[in-house]
N, C-alpha and C. Protein backbone atom coordinates (compact mmCIF):
# COMPACT_ATOMS: atom_id res chain seq x y z
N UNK A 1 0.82 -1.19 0.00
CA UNK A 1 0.00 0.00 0.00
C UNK A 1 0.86 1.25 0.00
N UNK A 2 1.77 1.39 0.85
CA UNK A 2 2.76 2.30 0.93
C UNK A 2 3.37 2.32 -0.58
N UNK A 3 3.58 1.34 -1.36
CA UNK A 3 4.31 1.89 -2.54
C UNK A 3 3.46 2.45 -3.73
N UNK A 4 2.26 1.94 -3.53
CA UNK A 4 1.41 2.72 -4.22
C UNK A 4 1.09 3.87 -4.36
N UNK A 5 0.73 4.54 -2.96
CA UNK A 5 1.09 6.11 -2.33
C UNK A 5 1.68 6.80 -3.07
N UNK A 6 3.44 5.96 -3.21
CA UNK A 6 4.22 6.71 -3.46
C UNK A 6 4.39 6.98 -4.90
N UNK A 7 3.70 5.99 -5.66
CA UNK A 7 3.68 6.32 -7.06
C UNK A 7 2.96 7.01 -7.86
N UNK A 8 3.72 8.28 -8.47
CA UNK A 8 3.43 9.52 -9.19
C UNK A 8 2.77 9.28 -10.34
N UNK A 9 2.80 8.18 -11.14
CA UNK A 9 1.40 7.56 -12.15
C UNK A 9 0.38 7.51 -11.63
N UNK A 10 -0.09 6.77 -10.17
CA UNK A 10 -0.85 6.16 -9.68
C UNK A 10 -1.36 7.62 -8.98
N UNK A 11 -0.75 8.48 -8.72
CA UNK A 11 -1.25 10.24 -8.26
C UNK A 11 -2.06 10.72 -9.20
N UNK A 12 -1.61 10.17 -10.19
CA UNK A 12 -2.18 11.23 -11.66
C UNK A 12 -3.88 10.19 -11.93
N UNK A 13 -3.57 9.13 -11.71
CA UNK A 13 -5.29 8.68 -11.99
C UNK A 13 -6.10 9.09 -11.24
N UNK A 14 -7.03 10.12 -11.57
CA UNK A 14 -7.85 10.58 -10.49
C UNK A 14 -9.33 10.82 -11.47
N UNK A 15 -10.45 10.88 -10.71
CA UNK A 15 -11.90 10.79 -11.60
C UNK A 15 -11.55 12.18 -12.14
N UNK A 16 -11.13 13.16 -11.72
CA UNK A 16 -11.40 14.41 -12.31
C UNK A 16 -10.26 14.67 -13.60
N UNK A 17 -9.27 13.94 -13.52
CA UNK A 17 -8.42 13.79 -14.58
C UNK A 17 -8.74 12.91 -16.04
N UNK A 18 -9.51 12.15 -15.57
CA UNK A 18 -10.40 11.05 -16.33
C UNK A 18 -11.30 11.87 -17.26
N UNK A 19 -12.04 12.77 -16.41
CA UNK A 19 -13.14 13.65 -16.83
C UNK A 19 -12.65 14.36 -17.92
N UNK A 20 -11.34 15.29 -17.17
CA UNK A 20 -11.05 16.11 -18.32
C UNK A 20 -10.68 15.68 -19.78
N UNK A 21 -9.86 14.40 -19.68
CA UNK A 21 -9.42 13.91 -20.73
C UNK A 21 -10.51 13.41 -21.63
N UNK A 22 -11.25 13.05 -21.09
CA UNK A 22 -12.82 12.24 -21.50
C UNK A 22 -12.29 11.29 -22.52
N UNK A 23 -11.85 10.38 -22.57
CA UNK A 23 -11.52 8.97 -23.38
C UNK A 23 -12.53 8.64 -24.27
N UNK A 24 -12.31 8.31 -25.22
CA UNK A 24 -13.02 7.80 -26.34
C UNK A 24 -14.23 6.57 -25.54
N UNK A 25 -13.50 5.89 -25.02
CA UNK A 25 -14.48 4.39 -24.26
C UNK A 25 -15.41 4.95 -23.15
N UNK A 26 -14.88 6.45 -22.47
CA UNK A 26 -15.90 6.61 -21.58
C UNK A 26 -16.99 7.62 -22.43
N UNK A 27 -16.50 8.33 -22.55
CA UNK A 27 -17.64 9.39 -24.01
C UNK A 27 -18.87 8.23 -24.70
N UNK A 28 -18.11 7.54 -25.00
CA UNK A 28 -19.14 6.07 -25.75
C UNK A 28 -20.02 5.79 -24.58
N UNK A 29 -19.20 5.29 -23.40
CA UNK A 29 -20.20 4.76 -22.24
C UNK A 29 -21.15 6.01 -21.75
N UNK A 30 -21.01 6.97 -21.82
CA UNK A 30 -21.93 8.43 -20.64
C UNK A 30 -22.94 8.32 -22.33
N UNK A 31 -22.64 7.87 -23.50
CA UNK A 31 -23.60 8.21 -24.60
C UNK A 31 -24.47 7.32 -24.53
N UNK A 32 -24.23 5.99 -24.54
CA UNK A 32 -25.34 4.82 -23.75
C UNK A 32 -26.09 5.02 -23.30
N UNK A 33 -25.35 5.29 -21.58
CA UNK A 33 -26.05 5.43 -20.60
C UNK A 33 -27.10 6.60 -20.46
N UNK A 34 -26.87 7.75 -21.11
CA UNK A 34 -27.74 8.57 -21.73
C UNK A 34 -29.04 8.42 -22.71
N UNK A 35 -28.81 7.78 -23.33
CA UNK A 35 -29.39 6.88 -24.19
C UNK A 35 -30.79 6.04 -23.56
N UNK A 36 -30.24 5.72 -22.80
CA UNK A 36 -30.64 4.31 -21.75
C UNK A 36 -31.68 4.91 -21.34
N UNK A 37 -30.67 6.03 -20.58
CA UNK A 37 -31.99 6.96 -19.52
C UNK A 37 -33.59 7.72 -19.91
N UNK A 38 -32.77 7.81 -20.81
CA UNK A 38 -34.24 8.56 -21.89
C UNK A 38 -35.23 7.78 -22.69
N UNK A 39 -34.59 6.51 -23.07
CA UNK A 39 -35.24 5.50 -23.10
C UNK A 39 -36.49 4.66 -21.98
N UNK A 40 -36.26 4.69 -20.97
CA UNK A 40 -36.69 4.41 -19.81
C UNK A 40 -37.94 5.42 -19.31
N UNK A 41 -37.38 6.67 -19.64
CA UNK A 41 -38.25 7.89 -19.49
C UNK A 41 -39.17 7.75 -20.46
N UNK A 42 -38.86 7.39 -21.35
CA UNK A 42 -40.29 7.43 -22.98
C UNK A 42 -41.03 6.63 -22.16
N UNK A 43 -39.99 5.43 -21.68
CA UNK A 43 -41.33 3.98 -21.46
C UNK A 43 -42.12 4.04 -20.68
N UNK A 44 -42.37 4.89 -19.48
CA UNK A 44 -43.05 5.51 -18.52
C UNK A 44 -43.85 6.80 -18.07
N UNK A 45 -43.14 7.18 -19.03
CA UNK A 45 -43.74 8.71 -19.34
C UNK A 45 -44.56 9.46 -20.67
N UNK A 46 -45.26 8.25 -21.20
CA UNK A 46 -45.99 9.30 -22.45
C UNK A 46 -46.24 10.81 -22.55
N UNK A 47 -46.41 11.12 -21.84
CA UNK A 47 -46.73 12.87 -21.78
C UNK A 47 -45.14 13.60 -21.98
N UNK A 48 -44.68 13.09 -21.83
CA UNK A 48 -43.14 13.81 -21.96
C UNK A 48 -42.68 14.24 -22.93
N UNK A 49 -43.11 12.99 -23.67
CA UNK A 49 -42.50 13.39 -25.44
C UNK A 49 -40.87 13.29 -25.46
N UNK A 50 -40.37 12.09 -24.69
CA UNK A 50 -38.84 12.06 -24.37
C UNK A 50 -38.36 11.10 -25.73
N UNK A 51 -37.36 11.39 -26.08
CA UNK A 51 -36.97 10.83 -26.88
C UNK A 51 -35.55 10.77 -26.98
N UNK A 52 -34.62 9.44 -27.07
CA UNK A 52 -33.60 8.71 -27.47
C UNK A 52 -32.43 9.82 -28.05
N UNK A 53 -32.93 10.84 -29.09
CA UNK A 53 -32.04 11.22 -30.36
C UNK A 53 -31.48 12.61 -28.76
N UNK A 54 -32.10 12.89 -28.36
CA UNK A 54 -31.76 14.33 -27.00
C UNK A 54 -30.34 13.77 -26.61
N UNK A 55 -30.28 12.86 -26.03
CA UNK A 55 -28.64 12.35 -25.93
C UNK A 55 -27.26 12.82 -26.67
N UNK A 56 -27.86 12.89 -28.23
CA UNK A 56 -26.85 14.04 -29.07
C UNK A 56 -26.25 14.88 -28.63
N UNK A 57 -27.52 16.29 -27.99
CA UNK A 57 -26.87 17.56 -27.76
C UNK A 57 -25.62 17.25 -26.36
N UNK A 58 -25.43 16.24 -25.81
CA UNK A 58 -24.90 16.33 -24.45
C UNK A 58 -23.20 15.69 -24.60
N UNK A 59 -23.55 14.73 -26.12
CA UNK A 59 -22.38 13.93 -27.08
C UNK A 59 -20.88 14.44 -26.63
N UNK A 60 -20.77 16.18 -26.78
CA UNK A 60 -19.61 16.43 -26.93
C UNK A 60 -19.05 16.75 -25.52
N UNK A 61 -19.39 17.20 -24.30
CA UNK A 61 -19.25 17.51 -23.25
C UNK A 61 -19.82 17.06 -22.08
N UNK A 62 -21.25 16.10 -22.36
CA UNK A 62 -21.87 15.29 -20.94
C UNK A 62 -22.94 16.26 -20.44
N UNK A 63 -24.01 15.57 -20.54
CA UNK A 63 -24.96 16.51 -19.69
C UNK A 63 -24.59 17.08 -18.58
N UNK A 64 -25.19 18.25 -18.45
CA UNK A 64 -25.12 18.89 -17.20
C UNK A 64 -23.68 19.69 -17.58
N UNK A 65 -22.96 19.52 -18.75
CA UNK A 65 -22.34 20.21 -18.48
C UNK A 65 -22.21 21.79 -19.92
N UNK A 66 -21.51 22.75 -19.48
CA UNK A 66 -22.34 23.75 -20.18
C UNK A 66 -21.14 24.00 -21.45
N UNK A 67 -22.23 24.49 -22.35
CA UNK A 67 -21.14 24.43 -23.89
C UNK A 67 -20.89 26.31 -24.38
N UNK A 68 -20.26 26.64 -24.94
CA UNK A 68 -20.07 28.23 -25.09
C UNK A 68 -20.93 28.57 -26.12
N UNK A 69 -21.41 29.68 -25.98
CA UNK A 69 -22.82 30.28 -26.36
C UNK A 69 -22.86 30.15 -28.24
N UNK A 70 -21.29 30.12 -28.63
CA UNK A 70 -21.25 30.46 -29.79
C UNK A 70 -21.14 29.28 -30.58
N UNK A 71 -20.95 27.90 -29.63
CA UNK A 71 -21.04 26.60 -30.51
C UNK A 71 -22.11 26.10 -30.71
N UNK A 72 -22.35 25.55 -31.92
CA UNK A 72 -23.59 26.01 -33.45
C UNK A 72 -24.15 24.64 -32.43
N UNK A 73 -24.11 23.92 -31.20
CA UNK A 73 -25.48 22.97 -30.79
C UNK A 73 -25.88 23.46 -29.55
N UNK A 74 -25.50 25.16 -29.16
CA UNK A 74 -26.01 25.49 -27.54
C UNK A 74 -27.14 25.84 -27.85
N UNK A 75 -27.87 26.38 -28.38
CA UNK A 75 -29.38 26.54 -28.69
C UNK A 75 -30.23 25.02 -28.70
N UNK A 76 -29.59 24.01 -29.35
CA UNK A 76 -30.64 23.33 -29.20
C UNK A 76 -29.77 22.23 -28.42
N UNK A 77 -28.47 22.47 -27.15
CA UNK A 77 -29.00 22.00 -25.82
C UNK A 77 -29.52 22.49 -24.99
N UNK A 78 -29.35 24.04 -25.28
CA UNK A 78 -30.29 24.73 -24.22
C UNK A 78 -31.90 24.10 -24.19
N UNK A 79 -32.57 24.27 -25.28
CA UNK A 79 -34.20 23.95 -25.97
C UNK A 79 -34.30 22.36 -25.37
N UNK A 80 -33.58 21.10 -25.44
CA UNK A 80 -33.30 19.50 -24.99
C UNK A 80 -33.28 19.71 -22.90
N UNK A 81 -31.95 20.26 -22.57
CA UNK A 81 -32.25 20.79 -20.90
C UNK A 81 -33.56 21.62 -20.63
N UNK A 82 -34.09 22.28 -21.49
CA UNK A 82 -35.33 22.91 -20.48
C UNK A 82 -36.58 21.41 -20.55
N UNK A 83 -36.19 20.93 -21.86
CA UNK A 83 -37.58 19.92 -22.05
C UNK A 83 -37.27 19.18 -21.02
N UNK A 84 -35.94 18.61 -21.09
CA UNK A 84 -35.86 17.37 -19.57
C UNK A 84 -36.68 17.81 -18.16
N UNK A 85 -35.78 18.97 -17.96
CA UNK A 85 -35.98 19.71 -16.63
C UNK A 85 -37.52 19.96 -16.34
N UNK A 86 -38.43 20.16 -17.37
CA UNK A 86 -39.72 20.54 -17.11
C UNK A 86 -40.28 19.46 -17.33
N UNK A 87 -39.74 18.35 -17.79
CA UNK A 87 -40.37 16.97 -17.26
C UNK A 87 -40.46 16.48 -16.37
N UNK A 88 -39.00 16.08 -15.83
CA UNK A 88 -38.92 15.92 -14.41
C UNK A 88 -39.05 16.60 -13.46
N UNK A 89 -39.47 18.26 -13.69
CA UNK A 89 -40.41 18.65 -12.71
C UNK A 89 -41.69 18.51 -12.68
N UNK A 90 -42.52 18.17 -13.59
CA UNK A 90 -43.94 17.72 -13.92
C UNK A 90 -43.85 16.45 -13.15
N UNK A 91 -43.29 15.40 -13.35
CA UNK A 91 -42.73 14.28 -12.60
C UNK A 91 -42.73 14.19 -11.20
N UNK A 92 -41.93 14.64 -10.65
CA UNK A 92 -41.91 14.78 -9.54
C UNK A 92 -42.90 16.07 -8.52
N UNK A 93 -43.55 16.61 -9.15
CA UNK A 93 -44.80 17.29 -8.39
C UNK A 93 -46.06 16.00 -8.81
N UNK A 94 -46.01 15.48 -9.69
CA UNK A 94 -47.14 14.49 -9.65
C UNK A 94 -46.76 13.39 -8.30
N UNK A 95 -45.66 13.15 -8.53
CA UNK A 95 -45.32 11.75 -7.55
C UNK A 95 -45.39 12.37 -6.30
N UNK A 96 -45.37 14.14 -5.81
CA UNK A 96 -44.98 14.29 -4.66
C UNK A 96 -46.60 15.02 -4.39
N UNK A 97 -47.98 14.71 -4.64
CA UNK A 97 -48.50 14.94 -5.06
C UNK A 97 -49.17 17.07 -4.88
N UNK A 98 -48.32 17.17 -5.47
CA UNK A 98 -48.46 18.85 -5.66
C UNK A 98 -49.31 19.04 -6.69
């Protein structure tokens, strides 16, 4: 355990280093799993109007995270985040019953 500590490769693997680099295999996996999620949401949620292809706008950087005003897909992730967000707040005031 101690020599592990001490090793300056083994310093450098860290989730937030991972993140930044964003690897081809994990970009693929957060696109899935994105995928997945919205999938799941159609299957339960008719009123939502959720759909599979929304996963796109999030492709290059990961949901939730924010893109600069002047790259030609922030308009329509902005337009994809409000639809989610006002789903799952419709969602969750039904379930919480508000």
């Amino acid at each position: 355990m101690a020599a592990a500590a001490k090793d300056a490769n083994l310093k450098k693997r860290t989730l937030t280093n991972l993140y930044n680099q964003r690897p081809t295999w994990l970009k693929l996996a957060h696109a899935e799993l994105d995928r997945s999620v919205l999938a799941a949401y159609a299957a339960q949620d008719a009123a939502g109007g959720w759909r599979e292809d929304w996963s796109e706008a999030w492709l290059d950087t990961g949901a939730g995270q924010p893109l600069l005003a002047d790259n030609p897909q922030a308009a329509r992730r902005a337009e994809i985040d409000q639809h989610v967000l006002a789903n799952l707040l419709r969602l969750n005031q039904a379930r919480s019953g508000a």
